[in-house]
N, C-alpha and C. Protein backbone atom coordinates (compact mmCIF):
# COMPACT_ATOMS: atom_id res chain seq x y z
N UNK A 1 28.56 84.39 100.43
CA UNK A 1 28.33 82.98 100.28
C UNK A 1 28.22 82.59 98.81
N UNK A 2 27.34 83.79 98.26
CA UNK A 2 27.44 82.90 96.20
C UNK A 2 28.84 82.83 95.79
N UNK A 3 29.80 83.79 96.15
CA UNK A 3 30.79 83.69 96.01
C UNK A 3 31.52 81.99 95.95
N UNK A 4 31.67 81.81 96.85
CA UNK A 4 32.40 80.73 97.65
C UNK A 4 31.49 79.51 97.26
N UNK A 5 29.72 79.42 96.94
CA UNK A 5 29.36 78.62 96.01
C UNK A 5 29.88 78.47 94.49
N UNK A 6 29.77 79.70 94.34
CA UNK A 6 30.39 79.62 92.49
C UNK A 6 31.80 78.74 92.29
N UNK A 7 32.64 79.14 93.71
CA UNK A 7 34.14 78.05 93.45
C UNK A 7 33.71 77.00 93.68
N UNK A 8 33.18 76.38 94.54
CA UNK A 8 33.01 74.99 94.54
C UNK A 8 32.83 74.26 93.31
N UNK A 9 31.49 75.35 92.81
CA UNK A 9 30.72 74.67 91.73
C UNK A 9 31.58 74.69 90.34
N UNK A 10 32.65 75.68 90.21
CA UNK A 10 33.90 75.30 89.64
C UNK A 10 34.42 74.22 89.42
N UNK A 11 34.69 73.99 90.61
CA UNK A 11 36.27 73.18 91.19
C UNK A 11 34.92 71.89 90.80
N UNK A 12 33.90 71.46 91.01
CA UNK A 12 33.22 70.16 90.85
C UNK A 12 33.28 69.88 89.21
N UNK A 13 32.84 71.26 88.65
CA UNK A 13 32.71 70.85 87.29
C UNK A 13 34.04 71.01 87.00
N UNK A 14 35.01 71.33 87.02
CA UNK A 14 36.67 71.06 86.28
C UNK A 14 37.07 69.82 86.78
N UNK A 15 37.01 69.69 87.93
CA UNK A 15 37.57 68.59 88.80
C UNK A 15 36.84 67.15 88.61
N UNK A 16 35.51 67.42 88.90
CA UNK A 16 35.14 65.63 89.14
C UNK A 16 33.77 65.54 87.61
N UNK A 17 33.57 66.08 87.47
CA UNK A 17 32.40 66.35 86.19
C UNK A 17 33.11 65.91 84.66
N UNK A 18 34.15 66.97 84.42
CA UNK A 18 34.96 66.99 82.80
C UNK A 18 36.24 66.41 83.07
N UNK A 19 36.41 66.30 84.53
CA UNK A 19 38.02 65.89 85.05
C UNK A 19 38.83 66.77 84.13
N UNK A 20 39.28 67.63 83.64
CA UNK A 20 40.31 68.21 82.97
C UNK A 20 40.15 67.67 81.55
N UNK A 21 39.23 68.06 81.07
CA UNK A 21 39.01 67.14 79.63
C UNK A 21 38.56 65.25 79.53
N UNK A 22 38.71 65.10 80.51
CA UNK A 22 37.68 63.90 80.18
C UNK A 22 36.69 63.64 81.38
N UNK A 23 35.56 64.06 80.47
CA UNK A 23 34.06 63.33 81.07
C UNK A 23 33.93 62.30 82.10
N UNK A 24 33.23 62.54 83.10
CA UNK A 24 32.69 61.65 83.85
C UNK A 24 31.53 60.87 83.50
N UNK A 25 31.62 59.92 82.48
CA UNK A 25 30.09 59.28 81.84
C UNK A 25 29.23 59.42 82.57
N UNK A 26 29.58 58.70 84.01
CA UNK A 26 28.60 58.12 84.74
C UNK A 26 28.08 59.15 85.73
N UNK A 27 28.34 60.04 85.78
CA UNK A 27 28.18 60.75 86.95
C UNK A 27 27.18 61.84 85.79
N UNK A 28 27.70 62.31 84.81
CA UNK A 28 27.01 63.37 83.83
C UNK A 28 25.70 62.43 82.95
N UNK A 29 25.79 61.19 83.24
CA UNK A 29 24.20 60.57 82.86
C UNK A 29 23.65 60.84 83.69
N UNK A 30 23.46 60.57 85.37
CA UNK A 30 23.16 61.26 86.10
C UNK A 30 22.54 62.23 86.41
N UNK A 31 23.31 63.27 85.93
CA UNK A 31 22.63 64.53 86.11
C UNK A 31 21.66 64.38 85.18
N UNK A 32 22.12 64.25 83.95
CA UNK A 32 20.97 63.97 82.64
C UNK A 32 19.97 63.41 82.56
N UNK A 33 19.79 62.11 83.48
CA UNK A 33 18.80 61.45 83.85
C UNK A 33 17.88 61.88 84.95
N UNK A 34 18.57 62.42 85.98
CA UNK A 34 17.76 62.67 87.19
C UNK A 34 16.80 63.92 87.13
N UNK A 35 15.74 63.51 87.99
CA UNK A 35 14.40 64.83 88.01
C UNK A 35 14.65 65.66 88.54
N UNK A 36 15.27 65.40 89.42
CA UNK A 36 15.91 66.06 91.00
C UNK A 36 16.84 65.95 91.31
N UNK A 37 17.61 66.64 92.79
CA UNK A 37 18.05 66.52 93.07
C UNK A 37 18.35 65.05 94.37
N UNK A 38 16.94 64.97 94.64
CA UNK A 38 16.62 64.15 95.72
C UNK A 38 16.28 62.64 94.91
N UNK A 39 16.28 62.63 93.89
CA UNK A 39 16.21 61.07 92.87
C UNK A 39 16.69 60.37 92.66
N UNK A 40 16.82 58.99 92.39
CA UNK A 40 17.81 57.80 93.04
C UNK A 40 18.78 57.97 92.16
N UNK A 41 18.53 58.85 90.62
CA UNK A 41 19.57 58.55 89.85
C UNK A 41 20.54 59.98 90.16
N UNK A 42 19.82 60.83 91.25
CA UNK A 42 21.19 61.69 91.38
C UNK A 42 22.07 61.38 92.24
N UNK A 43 21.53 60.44 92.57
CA UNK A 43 22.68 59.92 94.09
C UNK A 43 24.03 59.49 93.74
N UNK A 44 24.40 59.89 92.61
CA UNK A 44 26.10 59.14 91.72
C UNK A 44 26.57 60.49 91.79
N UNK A 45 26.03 61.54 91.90
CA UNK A 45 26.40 62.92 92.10
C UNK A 45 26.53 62.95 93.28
N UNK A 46 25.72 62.76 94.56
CA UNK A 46 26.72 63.24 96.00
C UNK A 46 27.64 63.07 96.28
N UNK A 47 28.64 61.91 96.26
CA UNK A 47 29.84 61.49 96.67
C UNK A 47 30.86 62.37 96.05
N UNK A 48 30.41 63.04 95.10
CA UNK A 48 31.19 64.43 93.99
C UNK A 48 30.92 65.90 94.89
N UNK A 49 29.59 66.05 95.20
CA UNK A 49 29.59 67.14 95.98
C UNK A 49 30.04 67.33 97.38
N UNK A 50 29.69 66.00 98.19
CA UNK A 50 29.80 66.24 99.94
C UNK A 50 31.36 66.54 99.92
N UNK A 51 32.84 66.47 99.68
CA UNK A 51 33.54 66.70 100.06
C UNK A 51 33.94 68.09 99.73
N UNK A 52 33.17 68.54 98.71
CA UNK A 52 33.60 70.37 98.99
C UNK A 52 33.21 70.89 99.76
N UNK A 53 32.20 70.88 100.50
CA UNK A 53 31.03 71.41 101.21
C UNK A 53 31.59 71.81 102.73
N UNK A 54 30.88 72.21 103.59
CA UNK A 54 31.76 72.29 105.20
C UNK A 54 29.79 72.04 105.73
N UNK A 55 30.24 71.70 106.54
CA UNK A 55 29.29 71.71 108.13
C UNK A 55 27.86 72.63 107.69
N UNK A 56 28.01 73.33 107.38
CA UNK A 56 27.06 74.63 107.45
C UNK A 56 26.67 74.57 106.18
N UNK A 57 26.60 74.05 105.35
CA UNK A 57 26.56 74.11 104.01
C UNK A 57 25.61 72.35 103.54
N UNK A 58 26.24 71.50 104.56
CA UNK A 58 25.23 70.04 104.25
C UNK A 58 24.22 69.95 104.52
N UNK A 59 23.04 69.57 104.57
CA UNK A 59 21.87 69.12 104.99
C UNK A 59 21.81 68.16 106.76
N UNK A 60 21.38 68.71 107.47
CA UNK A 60 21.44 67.48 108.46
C UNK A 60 20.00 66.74 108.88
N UNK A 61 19.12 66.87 107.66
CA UNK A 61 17.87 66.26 107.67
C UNK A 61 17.64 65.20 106.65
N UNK A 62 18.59 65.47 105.70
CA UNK A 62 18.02 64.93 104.35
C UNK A 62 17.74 65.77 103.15
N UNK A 63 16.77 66.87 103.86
CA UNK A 63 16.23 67.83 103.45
C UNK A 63 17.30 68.58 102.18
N UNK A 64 17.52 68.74 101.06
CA UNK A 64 18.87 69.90 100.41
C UNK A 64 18.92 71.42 101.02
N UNK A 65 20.16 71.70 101.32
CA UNK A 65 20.44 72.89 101.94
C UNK A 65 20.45 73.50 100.85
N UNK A 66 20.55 74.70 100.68
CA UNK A 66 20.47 76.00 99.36
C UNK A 66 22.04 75.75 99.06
N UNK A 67 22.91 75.48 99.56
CA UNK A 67 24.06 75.81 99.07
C UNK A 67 24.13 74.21 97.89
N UNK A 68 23.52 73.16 98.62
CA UNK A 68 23.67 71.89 97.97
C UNK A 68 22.80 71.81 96.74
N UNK A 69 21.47 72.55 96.97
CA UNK A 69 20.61 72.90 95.57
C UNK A 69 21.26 73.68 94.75
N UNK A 70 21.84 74.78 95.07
CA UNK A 70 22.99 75.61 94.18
C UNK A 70 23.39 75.17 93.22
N UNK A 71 24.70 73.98 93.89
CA UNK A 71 25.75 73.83 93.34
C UNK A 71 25.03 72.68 92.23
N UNK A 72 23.79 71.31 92.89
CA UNK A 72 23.76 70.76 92.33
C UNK A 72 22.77 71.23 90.87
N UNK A 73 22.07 72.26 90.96
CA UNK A 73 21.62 73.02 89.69
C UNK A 73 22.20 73.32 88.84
N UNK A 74 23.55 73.91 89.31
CA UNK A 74 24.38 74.84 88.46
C UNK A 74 25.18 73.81 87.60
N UNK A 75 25.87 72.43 88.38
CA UNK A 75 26.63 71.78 87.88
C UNK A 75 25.29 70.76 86.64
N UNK A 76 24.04 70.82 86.79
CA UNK A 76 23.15 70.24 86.00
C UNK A 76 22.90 71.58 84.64
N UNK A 77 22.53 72.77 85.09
CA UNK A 77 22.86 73.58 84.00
C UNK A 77 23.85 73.09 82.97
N UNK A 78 25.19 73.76 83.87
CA UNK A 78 26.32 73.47 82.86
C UNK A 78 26.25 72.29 82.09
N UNK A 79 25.93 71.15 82.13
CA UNK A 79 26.47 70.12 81.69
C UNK A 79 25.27 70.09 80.60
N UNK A 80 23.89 70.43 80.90
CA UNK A 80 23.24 70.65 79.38
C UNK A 80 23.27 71.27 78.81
N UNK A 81 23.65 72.59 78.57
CA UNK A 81 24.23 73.62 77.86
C UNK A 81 25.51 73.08 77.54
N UNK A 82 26.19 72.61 77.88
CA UNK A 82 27.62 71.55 77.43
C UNK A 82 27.22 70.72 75.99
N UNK A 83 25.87 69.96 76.80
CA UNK A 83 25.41 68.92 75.96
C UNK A 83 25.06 69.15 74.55
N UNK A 84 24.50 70.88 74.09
CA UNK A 84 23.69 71.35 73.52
C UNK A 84 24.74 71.85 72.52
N UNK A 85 25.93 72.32 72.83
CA UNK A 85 27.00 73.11 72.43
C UNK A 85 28.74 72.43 72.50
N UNK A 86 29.19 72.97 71.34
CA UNK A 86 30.47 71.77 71.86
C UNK A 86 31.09 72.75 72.93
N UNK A 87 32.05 71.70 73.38
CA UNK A 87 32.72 72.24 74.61
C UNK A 87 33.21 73.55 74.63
N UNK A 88 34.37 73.41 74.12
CA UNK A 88 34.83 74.77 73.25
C UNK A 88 33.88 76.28 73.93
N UNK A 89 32.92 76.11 72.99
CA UNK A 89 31.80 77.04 73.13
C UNK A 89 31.06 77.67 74.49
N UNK A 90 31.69 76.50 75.55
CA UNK A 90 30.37 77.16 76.72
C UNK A 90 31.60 77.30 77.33
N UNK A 91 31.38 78.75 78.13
CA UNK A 91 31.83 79.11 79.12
C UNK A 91 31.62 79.05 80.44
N UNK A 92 32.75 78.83 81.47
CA UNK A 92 31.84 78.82 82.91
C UNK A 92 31.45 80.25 83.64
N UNK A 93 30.45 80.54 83.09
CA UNK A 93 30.01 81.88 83.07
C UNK A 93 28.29 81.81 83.85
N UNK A 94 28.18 82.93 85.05
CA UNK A 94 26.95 82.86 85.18
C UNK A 94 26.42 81.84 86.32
N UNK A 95 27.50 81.15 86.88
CA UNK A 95 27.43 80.19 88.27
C UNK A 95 27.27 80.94 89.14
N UNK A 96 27.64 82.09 89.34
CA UNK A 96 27.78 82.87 90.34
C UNK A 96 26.56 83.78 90.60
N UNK A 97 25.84 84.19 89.41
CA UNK A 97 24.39 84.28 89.24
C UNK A 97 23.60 83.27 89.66
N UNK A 98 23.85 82.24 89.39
CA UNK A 98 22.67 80.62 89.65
C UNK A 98 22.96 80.61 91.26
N UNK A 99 24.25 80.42 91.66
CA UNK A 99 24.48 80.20 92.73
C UNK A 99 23.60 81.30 94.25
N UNK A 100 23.74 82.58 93.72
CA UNK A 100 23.52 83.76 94.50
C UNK A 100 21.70 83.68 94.56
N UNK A 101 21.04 83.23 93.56
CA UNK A 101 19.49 82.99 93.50
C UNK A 101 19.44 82.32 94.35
N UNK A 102 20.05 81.03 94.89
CA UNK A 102 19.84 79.79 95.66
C UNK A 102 20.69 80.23 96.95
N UNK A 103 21.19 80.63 97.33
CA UNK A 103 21.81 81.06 98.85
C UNK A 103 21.73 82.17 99.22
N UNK A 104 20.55 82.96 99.19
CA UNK A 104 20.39 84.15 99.30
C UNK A 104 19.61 83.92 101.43
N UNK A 105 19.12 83.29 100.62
CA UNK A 105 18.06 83.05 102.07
C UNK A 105 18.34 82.88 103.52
């Protein structure tokens, strides 16, 4: 399963996060701003995560599933270590570590 978290959490940050070199302002204030995952200002981030996800992997309480805390940690990592360092510099390295802490259970 960290496996198959780490691609997602890929494919979110290449795909809908940096889009292929350009930034998602609004979605990466977001992360920057929010406490949580469950905080009104992360809610510009779900509509980015729910379509990678499958059945088994969403929340059907509300509650964050481990795979959805995962991804949404990892993709909040990256992007401050982004923030901290120019682009260039950070690698997507180590998701698969973040990811495997959080879906172990």
């Amino acid at each position: 399963m960290a496996y198959e978290i780490e691609q997602i959490t890929n494919k979110i940050i290449l795909r809908e996060l940096y889009q292929n070199g350009h930034p998602n302002k609004a979605v990466l204030a977001g992360l920057r701003n929010a406490a949580t995952m469950t905080s009104q200002r992360a809610q510009i981030v779900w509509p980015l995560l729910m379509p990678y996800l499958n059945d088994q992997q969403l929340s059907r309480d509300g509650t964050p599933t481990y795979a959805e805390t995962a991804i949404y940690t990892a993709d909040s990592m990256q992007f401050t270590n982004r923030e901290r360092r120019p682009a260039s510099t950070v690698p997507l390295v180590g998701i698969r570590r973040m990811a495997a802490n959080f879906s172990v259970r």
